[in-house]
Protein backbone atom coordinates (compact mmCIF):
# COMPACT_ATOMS: atom_id res chain seq x y z
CA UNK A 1 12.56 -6.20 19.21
CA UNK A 2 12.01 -2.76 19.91
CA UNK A 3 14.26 -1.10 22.57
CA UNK A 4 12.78 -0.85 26.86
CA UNK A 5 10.48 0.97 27.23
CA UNK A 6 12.23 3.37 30.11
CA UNK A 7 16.04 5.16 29.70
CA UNK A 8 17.71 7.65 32.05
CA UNK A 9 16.56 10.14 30.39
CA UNK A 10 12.67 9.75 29.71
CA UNK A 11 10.14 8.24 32.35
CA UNK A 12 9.09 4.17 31.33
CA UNK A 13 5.74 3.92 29.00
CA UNK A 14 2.61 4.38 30.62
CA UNK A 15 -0.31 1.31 29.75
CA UNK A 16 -3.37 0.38 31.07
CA UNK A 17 -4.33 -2.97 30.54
CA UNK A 18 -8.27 -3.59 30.40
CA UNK A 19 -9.20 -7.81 31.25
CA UNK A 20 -11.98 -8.92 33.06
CA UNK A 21 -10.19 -12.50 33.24
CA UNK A 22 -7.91 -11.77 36.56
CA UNK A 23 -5.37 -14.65 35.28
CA UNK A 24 -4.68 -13.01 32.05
CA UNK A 25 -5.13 -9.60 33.35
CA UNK A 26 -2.23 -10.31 35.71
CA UNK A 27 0.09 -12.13 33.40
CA UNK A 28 -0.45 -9.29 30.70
CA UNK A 29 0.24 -6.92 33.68
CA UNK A 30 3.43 -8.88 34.66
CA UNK A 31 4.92 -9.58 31.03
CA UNK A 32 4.70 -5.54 30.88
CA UNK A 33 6.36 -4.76 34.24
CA UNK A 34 9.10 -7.15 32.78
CA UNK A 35 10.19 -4.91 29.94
CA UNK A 36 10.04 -1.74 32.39
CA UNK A 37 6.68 -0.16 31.83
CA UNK A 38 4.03 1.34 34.46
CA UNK A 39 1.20 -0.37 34.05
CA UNK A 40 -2.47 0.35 35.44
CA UNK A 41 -5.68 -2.30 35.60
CA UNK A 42 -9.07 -2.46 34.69
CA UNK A 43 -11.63 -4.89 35.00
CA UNK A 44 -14.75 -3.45 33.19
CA UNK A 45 -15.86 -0.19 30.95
CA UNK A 46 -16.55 1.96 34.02
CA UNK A 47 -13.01 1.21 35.72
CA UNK A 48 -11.57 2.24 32.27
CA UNK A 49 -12.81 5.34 31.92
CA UNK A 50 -12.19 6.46 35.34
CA UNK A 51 -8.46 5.57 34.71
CA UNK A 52 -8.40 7.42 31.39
CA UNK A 53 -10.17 10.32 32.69
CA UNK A 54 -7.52 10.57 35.38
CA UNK A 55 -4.42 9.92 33.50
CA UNK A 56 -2.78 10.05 30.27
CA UNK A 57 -1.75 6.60 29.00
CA UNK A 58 1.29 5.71 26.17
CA UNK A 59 -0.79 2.57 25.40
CA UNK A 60 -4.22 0.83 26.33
CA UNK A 61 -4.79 -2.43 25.98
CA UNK A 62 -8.19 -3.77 26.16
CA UNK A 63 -10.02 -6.64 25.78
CA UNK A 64 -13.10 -7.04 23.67
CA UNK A 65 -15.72 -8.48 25.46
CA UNK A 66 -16.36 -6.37 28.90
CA UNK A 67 -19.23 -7.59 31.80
CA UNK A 68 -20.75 -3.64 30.90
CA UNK A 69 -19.61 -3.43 27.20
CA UNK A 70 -17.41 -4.16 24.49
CA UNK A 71 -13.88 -2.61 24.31
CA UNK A 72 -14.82 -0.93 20.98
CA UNK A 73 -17.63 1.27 22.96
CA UNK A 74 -14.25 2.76 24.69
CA UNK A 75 -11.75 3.04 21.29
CA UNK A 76 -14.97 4.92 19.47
CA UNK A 77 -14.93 7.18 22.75
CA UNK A 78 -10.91 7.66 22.39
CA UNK A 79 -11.56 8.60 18.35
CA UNK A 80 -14.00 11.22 19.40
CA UNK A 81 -11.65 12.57 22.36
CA UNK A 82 -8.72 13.16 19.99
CA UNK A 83 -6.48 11.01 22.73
CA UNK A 84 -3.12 9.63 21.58
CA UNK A 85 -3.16 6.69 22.97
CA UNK A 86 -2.99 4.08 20.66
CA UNK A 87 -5.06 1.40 21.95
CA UNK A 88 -4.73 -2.48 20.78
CA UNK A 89 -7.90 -4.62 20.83
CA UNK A 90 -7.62 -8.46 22.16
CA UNK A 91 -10.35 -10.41 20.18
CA UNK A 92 -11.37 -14.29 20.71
CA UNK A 93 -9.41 -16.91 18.36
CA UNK A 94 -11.56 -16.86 14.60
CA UNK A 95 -13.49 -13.93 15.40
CA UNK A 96 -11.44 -12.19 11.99
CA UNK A 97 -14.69 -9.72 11.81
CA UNK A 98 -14.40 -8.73 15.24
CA UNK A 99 -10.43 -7.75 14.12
CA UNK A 100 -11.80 -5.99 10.95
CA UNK A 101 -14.27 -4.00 13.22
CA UNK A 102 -11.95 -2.66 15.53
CA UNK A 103 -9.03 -1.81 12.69
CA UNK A 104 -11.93 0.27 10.76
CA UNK A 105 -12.99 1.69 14.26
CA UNK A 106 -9.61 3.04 14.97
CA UNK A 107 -7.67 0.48 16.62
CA UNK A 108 -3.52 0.66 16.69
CA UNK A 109 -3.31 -3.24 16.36
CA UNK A 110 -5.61 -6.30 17.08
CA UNK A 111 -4.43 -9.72 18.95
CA UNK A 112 -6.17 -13.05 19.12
CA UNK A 113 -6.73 -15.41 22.30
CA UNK A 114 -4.26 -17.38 23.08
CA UNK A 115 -2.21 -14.66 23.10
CA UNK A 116 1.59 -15.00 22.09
CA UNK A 117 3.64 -13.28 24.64
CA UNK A 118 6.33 -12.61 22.14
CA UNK A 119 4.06 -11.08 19.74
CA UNK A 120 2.20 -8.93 22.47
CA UNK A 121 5.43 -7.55 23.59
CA UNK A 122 6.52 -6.65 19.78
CA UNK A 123 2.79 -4.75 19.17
CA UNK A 124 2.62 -2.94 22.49
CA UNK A 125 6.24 -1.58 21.19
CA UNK A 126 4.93 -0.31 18.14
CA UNK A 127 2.11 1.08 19.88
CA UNK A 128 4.33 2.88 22.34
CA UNK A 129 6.12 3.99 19.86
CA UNK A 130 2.94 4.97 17.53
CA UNK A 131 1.68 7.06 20.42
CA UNK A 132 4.58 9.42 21.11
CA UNK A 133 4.91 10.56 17.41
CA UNK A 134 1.83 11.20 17.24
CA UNK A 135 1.91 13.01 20.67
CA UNK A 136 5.31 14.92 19.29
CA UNK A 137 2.60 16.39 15.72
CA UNK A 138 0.28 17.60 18.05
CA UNK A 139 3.00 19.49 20.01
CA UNK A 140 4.66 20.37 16.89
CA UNK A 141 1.61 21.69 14.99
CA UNK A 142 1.32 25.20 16.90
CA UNK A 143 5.24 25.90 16.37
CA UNK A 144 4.70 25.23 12.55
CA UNK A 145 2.62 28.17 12.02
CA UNK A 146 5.50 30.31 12.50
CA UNK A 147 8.53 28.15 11.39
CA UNK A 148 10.57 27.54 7.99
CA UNK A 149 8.67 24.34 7.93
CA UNK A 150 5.45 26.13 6.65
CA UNK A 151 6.45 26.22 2.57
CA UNK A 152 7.85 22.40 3.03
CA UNK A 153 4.12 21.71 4.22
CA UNK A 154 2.57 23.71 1.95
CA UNK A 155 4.49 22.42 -1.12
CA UNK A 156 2.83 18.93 0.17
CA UNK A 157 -0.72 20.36 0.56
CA UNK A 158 -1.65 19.49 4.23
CA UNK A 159 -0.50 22.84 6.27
CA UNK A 160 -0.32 21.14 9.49
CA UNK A 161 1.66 17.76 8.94
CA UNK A 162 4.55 17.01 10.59
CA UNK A 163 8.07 18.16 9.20
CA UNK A 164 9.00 14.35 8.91
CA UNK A 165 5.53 13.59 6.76
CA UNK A 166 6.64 16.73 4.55
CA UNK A 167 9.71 15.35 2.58
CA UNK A 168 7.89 12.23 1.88
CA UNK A 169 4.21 13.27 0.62
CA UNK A 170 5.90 16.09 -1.74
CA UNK A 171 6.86 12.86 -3.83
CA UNK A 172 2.86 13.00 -4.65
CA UNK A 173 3.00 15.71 -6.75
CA UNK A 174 -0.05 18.10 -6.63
CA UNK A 175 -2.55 19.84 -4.89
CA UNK A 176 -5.90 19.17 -7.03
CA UNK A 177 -9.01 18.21 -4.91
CA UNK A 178 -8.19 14.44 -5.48
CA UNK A 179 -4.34 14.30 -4.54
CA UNK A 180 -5.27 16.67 -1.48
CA UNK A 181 -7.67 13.55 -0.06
CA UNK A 182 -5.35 11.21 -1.41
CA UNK A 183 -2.55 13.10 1.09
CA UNK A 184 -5.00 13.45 3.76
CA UNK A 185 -5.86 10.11 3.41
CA UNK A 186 -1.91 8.83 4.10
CA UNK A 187 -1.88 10.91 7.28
CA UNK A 188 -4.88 9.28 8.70
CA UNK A 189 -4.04 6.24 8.27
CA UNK A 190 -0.25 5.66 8.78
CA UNK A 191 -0.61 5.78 12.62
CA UNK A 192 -2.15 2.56 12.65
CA UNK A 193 -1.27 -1.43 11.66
CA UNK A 194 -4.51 -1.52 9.36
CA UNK A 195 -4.16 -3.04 6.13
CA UNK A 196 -4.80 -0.17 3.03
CA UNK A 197 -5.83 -1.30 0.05
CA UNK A 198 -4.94 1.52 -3.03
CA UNK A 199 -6.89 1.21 -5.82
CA UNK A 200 -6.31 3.10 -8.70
CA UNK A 201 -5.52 2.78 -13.10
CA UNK A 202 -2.37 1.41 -14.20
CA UNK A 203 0.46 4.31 -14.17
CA UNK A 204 -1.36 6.20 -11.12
CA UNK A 205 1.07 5.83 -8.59
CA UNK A 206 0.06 3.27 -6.31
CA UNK A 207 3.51 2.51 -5.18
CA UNK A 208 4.27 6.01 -4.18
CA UNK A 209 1.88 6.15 -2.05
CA UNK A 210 2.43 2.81 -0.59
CA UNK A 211 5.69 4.57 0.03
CA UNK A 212 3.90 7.15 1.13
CA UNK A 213 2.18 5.68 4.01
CA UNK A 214 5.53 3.55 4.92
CA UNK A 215 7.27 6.77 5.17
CA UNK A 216 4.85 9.20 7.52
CA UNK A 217 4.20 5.75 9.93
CA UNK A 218 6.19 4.86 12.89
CA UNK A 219 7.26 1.76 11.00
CA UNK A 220 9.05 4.41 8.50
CA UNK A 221 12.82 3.24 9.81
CA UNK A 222 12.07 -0.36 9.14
CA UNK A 223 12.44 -1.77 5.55
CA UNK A 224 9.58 -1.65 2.33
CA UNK A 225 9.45 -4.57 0.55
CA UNK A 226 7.54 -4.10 -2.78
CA UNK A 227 5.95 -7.43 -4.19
CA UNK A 228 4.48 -7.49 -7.86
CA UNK A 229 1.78 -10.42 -7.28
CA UNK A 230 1.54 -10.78 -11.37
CA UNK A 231 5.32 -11.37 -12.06
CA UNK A 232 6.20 -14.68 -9.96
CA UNK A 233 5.63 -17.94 -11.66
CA UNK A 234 2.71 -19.39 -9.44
CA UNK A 235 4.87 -22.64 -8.37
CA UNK A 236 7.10 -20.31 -6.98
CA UNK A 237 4.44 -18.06 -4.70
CA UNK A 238 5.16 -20.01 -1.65
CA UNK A 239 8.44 -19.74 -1.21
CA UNK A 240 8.98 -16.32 -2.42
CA UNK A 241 6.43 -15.29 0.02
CA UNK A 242 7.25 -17.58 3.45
CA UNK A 243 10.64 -18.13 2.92
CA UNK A 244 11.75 -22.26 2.24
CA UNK A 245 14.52 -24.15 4.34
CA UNK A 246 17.66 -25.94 2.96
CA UNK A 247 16.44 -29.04 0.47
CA UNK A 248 12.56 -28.28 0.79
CA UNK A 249 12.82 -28.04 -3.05
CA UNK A 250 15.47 -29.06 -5.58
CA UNK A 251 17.93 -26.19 -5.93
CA UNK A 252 17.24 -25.14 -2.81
CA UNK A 253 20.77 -25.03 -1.30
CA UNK A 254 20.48 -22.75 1.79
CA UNK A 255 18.16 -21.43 4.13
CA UNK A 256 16.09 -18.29 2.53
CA UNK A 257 13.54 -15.49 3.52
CA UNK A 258 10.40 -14.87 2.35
CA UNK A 259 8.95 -11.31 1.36
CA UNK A 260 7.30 -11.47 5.13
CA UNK A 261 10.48 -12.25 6.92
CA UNK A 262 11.99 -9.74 5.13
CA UNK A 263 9.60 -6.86 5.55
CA UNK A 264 9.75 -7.48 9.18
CA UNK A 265 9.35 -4.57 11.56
CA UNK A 266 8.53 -2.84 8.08
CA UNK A 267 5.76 -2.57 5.53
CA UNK A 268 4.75 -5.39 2.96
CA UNK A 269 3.94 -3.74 -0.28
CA UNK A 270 1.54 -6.31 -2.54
CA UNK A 271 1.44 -4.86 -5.86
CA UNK A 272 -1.40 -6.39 -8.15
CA UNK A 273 -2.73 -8.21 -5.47
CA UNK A 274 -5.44 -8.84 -8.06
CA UNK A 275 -3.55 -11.24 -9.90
CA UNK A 276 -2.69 -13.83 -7.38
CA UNK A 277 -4.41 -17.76 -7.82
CA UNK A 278 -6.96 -18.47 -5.14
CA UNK A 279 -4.69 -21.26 -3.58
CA UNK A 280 -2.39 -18.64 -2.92
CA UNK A 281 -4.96 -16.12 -1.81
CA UNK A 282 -5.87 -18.78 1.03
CA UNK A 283 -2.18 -18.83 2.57
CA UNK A 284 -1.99 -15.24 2.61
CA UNK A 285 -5.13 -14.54 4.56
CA UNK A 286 -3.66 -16.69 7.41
CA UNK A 287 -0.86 -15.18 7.37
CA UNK A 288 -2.52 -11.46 7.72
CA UNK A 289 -4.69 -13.18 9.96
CA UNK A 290 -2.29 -15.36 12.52
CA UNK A 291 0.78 -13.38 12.25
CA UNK A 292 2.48 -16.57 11.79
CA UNK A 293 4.27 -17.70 8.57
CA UNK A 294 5.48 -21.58 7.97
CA UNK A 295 8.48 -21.61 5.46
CA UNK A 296 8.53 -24.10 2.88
CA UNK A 297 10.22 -27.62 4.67
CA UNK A 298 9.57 -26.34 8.10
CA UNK A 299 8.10 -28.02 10.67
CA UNK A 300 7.78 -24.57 12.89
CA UNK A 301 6.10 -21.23 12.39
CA UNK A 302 7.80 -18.00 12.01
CA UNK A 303 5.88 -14.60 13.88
CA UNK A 304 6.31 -11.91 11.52
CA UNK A 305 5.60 -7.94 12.34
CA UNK A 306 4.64 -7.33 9.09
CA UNK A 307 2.37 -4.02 8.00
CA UNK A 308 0.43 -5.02 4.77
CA UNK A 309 -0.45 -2.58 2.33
CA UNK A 310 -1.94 -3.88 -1.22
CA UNK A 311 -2.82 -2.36 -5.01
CA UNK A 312 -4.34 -3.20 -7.78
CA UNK A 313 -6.20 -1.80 -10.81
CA UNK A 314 -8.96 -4.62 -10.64
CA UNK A 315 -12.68 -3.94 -8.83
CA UNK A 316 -11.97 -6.59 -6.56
CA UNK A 317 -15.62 -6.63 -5.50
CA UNK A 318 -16.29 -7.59 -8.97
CA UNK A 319 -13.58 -10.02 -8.52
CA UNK A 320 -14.97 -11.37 -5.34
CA UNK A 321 -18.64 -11.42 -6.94
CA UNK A 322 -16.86 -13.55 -9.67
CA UNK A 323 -15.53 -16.01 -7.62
CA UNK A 324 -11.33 -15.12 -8.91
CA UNK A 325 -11.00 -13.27 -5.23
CA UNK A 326 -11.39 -14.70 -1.48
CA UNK A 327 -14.53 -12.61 0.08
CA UNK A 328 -12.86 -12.82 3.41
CA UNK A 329 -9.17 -12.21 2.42
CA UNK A 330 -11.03 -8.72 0.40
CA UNK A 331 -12.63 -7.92 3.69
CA UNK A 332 -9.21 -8.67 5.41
CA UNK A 333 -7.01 -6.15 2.69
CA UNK A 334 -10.27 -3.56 1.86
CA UNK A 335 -9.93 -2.09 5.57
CA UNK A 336 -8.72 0.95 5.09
CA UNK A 337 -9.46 2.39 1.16
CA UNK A 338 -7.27 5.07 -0.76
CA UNK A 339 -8.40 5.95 -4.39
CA UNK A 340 -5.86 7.24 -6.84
CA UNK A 341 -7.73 9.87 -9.05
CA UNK A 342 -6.30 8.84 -12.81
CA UNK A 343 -4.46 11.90 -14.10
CA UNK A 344 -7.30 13.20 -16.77
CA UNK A 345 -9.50 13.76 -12.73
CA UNK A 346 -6.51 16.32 -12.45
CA UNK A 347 -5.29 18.24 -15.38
CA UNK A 348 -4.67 21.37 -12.67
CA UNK A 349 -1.75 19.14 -11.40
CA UNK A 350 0.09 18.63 -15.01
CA UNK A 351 2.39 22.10 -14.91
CA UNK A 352 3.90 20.75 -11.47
CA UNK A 353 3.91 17.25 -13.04
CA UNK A 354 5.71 18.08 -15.64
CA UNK A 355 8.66 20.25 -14.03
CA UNK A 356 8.56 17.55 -11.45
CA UNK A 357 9.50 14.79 -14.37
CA UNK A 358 11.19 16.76 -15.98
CA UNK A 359 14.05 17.82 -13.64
CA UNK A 360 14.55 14.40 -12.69
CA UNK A 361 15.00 13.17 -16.38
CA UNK A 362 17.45 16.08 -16.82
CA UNK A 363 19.32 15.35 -13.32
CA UNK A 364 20.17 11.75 -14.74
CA UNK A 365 20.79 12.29 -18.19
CA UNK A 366 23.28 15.54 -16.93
CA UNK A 367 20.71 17.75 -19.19
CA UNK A 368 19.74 21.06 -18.73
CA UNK A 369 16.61 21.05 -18.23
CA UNK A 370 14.13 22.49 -20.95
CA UNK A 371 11.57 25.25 -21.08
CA UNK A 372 7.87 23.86 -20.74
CA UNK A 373 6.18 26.34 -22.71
CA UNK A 374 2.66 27.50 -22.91
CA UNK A 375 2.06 25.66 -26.63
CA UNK A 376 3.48 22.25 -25.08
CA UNK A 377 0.87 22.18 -21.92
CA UNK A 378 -1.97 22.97 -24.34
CA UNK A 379 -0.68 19.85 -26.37
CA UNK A 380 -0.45 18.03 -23.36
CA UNK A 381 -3.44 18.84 -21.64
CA UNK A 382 -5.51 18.10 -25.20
CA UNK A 383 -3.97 14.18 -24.47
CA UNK A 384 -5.94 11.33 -23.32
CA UNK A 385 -3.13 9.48 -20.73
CA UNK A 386 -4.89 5.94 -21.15
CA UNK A 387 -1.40 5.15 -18.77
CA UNK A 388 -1.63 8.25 -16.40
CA UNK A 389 1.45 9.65 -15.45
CA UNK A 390 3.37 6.72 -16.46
CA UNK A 391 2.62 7.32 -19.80
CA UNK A 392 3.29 11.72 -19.18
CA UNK A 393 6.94 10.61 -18.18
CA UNK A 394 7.52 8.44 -21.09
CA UNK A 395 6.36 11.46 -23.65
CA UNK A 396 8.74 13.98 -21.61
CA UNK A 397 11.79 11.11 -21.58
CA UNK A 398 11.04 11.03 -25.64
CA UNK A 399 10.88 14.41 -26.31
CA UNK A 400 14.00 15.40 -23.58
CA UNK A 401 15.78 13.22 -25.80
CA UNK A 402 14.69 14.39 -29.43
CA UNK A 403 14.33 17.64 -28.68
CA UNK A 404 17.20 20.92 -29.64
CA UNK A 405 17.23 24.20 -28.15
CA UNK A 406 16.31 25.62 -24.39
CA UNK A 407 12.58 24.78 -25.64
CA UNK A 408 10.93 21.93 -25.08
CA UNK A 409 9.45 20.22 -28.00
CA UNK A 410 6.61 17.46 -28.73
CA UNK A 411 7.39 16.71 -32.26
CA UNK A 412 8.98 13.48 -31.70
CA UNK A 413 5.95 12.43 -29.34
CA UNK A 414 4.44 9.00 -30.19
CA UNK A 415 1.26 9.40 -33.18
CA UNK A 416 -2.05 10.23 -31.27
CA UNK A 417 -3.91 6.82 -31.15
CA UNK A 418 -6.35 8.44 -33.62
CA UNK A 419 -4.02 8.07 -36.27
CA UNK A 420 -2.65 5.05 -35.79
CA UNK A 421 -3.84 2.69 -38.47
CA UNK A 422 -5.62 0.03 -36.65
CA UNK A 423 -4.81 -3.73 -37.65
CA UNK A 424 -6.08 -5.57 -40.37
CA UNK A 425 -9.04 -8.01 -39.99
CA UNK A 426 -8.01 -11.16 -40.72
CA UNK A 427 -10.75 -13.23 -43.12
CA UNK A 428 -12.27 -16.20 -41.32
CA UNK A 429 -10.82 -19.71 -41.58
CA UNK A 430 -12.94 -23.16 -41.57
CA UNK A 431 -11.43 -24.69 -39.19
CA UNK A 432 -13.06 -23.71 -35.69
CA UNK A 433 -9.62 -23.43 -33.82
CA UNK A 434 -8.10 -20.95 -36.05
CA UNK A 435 -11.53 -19.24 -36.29
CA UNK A 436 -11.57 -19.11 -32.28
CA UNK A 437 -7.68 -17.63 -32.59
CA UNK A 438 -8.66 -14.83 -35.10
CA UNK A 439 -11.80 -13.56 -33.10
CA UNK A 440 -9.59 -13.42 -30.36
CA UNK A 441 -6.82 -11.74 -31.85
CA UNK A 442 -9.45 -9.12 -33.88
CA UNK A 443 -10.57 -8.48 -30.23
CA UNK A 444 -7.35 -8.24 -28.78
CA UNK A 445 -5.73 -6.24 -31.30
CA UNK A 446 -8.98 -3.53 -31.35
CA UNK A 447 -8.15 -3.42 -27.61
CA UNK A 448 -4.44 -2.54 -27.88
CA UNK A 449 -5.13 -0.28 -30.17
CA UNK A 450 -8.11 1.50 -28.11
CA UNK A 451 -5.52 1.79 -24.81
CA UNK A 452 -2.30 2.63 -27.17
CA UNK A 453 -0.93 -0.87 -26.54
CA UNK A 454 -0.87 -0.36 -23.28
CA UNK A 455 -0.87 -4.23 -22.03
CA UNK A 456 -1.70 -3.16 -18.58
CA UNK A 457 -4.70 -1.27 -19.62
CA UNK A 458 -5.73 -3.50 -22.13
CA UNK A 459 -5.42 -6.55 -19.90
CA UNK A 460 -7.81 -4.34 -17.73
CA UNK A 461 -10.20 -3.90 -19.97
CA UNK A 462 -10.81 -7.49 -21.02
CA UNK A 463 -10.23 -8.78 -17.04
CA UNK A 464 -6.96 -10.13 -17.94
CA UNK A 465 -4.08 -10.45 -15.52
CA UNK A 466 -0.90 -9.32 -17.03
CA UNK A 467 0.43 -12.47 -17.51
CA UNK A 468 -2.43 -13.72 -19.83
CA UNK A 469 -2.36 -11.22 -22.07
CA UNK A 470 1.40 -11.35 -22.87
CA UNK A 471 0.90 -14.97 -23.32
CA UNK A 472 -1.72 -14.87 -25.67
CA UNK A 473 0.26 -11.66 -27.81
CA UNK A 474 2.71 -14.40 -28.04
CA UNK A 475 1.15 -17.05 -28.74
CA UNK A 476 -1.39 -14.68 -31.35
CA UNK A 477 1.62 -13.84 -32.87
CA UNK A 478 0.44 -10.04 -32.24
CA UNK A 479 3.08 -7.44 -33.19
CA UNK A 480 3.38 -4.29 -31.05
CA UNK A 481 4.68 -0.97 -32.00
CA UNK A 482 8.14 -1.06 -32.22
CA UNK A 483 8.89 -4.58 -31.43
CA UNK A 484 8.61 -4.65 -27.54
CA UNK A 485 10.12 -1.15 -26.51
CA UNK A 486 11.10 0.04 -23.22
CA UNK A 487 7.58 2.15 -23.73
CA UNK A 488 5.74 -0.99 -23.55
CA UNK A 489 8.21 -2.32 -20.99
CA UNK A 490 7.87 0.34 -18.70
CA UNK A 491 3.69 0.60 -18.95
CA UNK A 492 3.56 -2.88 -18.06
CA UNK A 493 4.28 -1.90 -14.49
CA UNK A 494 1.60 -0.99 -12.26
């Protein structure tokens, strides 16, 4: 629980609390005089306004459904203003759309009727503490102009962000068109509890920016928990994620956390959120949705302050269309959108890329670290990068390590996929299983071949999850290059 609102040194948060419902409106207004706040009342629209016209507020609270209006009328009006105030919207109990609408709107946080007084404390906190950062950028921003923290923002991209957002969007390397709105983007949207959803190819990044959007929120001090959806054994999806209590399962010896207990006060990273079963898919929407997590063996519900941000390289609207992804759990994750540009969108950025990679190989190998010369970004730019940067930092590990002299050299770089001698067709069998298994494998194999057995990309390509497609290269009896290399390791990762 966050700390009181009020200390000797800084007057308590301001809130104003917006209920037409006397009864709640006073026990909202009471449970917030409790943890030391000032606290102001409205009963409709036009009260609201009048109160935010004559004060400035370090939270509103406001209820959906007004006798004049809706409380999203007044957070649209807030958005326009350019207030700080981070306002949290109550909705009725099942009315998820309603939540949806006022995330996408602009909303801090959402709650549902009944409300949980320990959980309204904990997102009023966060809001508190959402406003006054923001508050401290837009004081900040005019001092920048002149300070030493102009070439940290520049290096970023984004001239006016905040000296703390600086350090952690110059991990994004670049300043194309696309990594500019991809920055831009993170700002935007890392004020808020809104689920993001980042979509981009295998190789693209996705977890930086998760990281990204972890780091420039208010939630940045709490922990990141990254998830890979594809890589735990479906019978195990339960626990990982809610946590299970002492002899729920056998081997289950102790008490243990879930992901979501764990990522409390934090961010929840799900990687490849693609990839998880639809049985799955279910218990995860009510947990986005209630707040409320039930470990495995438990007879009582956990309330977790979780932030959820999601990737995959799937269309999930294709997926949804399909029928291999929840509709509502899409809607629930697709509510804020950031698109990774793949790195043949943005050859400008490759020269930064590249020192970028490049220092940091050196810096853990204790290497010098080489010339990048003219002749090698031609080569590199001339490359397709089927696995994005990924697949740019395993050619510079390769050639760091095979190459002699203060020069940087591409010799030892992996054959061009155009020269790599594609896999022999095997001749048809009579019996219909093995003819089934050789189609498949001539298909497969063409695949590989076509993404430089990239399994992530290939898998892709043939709507595969990760999973399936190693399973059926094993069980195909398909041979990669170079037995199964850290290269292919490494690509396998989102």
């Amino acid at each position: 629980m966050p700390p009181p609102a009020s200390t000797a040194h800084q007057p308590p948060a301001h809130i104003l609390v917006i209920d037409d419902e006397p009864d709640l409106r006073t026990l909202y207004e009471l449970t917030l005089l409790r943890e030391g706040y000032r606290v102001e009342a409205a009963g409709d629209l036009a009260q609201a306004r009048q109160q935010l016209q004559e004060n400035h507020f370090d939270a509103v609270i406001t209820d959906m459904r007004l006798p004049d209006g809706l409380g999203l009328e007044l957070l649209r009006d807030m958005v326009v203003q350019q207030r700080p105030e981070r306002c949290v919207v109550i909705t009725a109990h099942g009315s998820a759309e309603n939540a949806v609408e006022a995330l996408k709107a602009g909303a801090f946080d959402y709650l549902t009727k009944p409300v949980d007084l320990k959980q309204f404390r904990s997102v009023v906190a966060s809001a508190i503490q959402g406003s006054k950062i923001a508050a401290a950028a837009v004081r900040a921003e005019p001092a920048q102009g002149a300070s030493l923290a102009v070439p940290a923002a520049a290096a970023a991209g984004l001239p006016g962000e905040s000296n703390a957002a600086a350090p952690v969007l110059q991990r994004l390397v670049g300043n194309s068109a696309g990594m500019q709105a991809v920055k831009s983007r993170i700002l935007k949207v890392a004020g808020s509890m809104a689920p993001v959803l980042i979509q981009g190819e295998s190789g693209t990044g996705k977890e930086l920016v998760a990281r990204a959007v972890h780091g420039c929120s208010h939630r940045a001090a709490g922990p990141f928990v990254a998830v890979n959806c594809s890589a735990i054994p479906e019978n195990l999806l339960e626990a990982e994620f809610f946590g299970a209590r002492k002899g729920a399962y056998t081997g289950a010896t102790q008490d243990r956390a879930g992901y979501f207990q764990a990522a409390k006060g934090g961010t929840l990273f799900l990687d490849e959120i693609g990839d998880l079963p639809i049985a799955m898919q279910s218990k995860l929407l009510r947990a986005i949705q209630e707040r409320v997590v039930r470990p495995l063996g438990s007879s009582q519900e956990d309330v977790v302050d979780v932030r959820i941000v999601s990737a995959t390289h799937k269309e999930l609207e294709a997926e949804v269309a399909l029928g291999c992804f929840r509709q509502d759990l899409y809607y629930r994750l697709n509510v804020i959108v950031i698109s990774v540009p793949p790195l043949r969108e943005r050859p400008e950025d490759l020269p930064a890329l590249c020192e970028a990679l490049l220092a940091r190989i050196c810096h853990e190998s204790a290497l010098d670290t080489p010339v990048l010369t003219a002749k090698v970004l031609e080569r590199l730019r001339a490359h397709p990068f089927n696995g994005n940067v990924r697949e740019l930092e395993n050619i510079l590990y390769r050639a760091v390590a095979l190459s002699e002299g203060g020069e940087l050299h591409l010799d030892a770089q992996p054959v061009p996929p155009t020269e790599i001698a594609p896999p022999q067709v095997v001749a048809v069998p009579a019996n219909l299983q093995d003819y089934l298994d050789t189609q498949e494998r001539n298909i497969l194999c063409k695949v590989l071949h076509e993404t430089r057995f990239n399994r992530t990309a290939a898998a892709a390509r043939l709507g595969l999850s990760l999973r399936q497609i190693r399973y059926r290269i094993a069980r195909l009896n398909i041979t990669m290059p170079d037995g199964d290399t850290a290269v292919n390791g490494v690509e396998d990762h989102a």
